[in-house]
Protein backbone atom coordinates (compact mmCIF):
# COMPACT_ATOMS: atom_id res chain seq x y z
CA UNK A 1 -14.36 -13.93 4.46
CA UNK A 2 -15.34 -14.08 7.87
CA UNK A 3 -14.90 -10.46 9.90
CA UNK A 4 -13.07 -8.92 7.41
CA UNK A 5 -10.68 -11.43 7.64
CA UNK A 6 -8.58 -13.01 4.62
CA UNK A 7 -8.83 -16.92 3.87
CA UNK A 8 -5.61 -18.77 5.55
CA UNK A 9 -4.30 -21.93 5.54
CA UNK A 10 -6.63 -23.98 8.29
CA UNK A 11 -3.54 -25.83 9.64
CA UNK A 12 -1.21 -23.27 10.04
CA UNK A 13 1.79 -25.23 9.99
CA UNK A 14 4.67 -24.11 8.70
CA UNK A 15 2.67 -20.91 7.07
CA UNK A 16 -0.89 -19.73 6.64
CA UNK A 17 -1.08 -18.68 3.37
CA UNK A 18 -3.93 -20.83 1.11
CA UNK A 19 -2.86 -23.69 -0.95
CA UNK A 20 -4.48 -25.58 -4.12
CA UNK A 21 -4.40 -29.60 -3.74
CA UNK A 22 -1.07 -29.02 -5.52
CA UNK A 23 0.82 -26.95 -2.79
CA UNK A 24 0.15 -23.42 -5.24
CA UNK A 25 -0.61 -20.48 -3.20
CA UNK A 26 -3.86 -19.25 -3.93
CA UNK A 27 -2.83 -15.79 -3.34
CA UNK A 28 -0.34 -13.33 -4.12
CA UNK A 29 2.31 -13.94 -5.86
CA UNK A 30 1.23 -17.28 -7.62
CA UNK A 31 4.32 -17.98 -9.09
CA UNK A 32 6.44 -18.34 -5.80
CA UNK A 33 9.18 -16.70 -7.39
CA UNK A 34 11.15 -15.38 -4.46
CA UNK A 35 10.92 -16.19 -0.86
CA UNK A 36 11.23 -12.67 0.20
CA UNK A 37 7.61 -11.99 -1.48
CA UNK A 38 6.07 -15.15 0.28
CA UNK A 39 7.74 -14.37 3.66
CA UNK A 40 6.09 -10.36 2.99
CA UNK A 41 2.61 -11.94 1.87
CA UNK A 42 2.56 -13.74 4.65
CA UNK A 43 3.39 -11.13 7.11
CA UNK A 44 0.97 -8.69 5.89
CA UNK A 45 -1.73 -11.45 5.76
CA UNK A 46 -1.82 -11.90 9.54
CA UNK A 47 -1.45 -7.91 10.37
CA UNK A 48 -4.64 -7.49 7.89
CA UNK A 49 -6.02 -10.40 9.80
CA UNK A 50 -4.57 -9.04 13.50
CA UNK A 51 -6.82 -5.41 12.39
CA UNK A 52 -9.71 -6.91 11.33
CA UNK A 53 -10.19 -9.35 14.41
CA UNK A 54 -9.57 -5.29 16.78
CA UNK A 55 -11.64 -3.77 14.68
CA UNK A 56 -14.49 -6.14 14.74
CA UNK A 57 -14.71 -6.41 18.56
CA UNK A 58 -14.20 -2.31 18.42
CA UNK A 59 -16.89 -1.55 16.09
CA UNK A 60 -19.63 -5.10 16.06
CA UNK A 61 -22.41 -2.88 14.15
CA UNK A 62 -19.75 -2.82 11.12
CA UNK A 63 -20.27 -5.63 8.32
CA UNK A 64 -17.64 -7.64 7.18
CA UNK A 65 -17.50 -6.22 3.90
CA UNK A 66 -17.09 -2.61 5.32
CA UNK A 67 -14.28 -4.64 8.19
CA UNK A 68 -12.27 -5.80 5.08
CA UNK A 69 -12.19 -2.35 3.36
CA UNK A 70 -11.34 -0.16 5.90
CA UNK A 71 -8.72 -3.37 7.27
CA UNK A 72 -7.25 -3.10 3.37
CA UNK A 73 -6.75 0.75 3.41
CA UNK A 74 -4.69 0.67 6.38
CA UNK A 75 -2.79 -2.52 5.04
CA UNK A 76 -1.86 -0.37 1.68
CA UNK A 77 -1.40 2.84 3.70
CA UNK A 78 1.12 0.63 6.08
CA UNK A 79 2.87 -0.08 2.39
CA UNK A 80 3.26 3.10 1.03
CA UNK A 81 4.50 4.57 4.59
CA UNK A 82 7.08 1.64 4.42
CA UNK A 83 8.35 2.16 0.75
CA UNK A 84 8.37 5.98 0.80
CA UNK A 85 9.82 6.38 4.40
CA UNK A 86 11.65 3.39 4.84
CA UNK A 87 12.75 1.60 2.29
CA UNK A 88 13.39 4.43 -0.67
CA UNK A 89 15.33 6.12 2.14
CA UNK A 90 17.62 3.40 2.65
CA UNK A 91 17.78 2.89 -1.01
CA UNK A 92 18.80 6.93 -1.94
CA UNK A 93 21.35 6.26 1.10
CA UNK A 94 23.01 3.54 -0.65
CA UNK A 95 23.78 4.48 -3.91
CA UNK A 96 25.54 7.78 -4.53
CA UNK A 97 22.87 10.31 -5.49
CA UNK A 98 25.06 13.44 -5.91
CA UNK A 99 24.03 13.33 -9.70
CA UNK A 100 20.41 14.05 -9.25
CA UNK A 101 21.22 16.74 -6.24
CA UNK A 102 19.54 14.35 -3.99
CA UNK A 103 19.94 14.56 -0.46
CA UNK A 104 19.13 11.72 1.52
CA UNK A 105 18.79 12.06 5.37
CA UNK A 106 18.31 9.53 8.08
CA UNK A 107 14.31 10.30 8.73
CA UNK A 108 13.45 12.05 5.68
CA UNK A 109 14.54 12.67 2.26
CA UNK A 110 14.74 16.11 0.64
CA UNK A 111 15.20 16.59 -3.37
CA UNK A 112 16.47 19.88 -4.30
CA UNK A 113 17.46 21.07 -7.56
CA UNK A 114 19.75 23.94 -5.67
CA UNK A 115 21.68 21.97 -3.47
CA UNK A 116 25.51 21.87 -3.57
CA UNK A 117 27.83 19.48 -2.72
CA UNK A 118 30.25 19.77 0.25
């Protein structure tokens, strides 16, 4: 780790995720088991790399070790703003949740144990 920076694939080409000498990614999701996993390890890779390199040239009294953990909270605060704004939105607009008096809305999402249909 060099600036709070993740290890990547030296090349770069076609991806920069770390390999074994057998082609294995060396993190993540080891088994490869979907392509939609790799494409998202990949992509948040380069953001936490993208934040590290600003915040290093914002702040060069910070270590690398303190670079990588404050790069990694806003990584998994990025996530959990994505899944519980975006993504479990889209999901509760979907599927029919009348059942569990769910109201889903196009910015937010509101669960009420009073609301009616209609």
């Amino acid at each position: 780790m060099s600036g709070g920076q993740l290890k990547t694939n030296q090349d770069g080409i076609p991806h920069i995720l770390p390999e074994d000498k057998s082609g294995l990614y060396t993190t993540g999701d080891k088994q490869n088991s979907w392509v939609g996993v790799t494409i998202l390890q990949e992509l948040f890779l380069k953001e936490h790399n993208y934040i590290a390199e600003q915040m290093s040239k914002k702040y060069p009294s910070m270590t690398d070790e303190d670079i990588f953990n404050a790069t990694r909270l806003v990584i998994a605060a990025l996530v959990a703003k994505i899944h519980t704004t975006d993504w479990t939105v889209s999901q509760m607009q979907q599927y029919n949740c009348s059942h569990f008096h769910v109201v889903a809305h196009t910015q937010s999402c509101c669960i009420s144990p009073y609301h009616s249909k209609g």
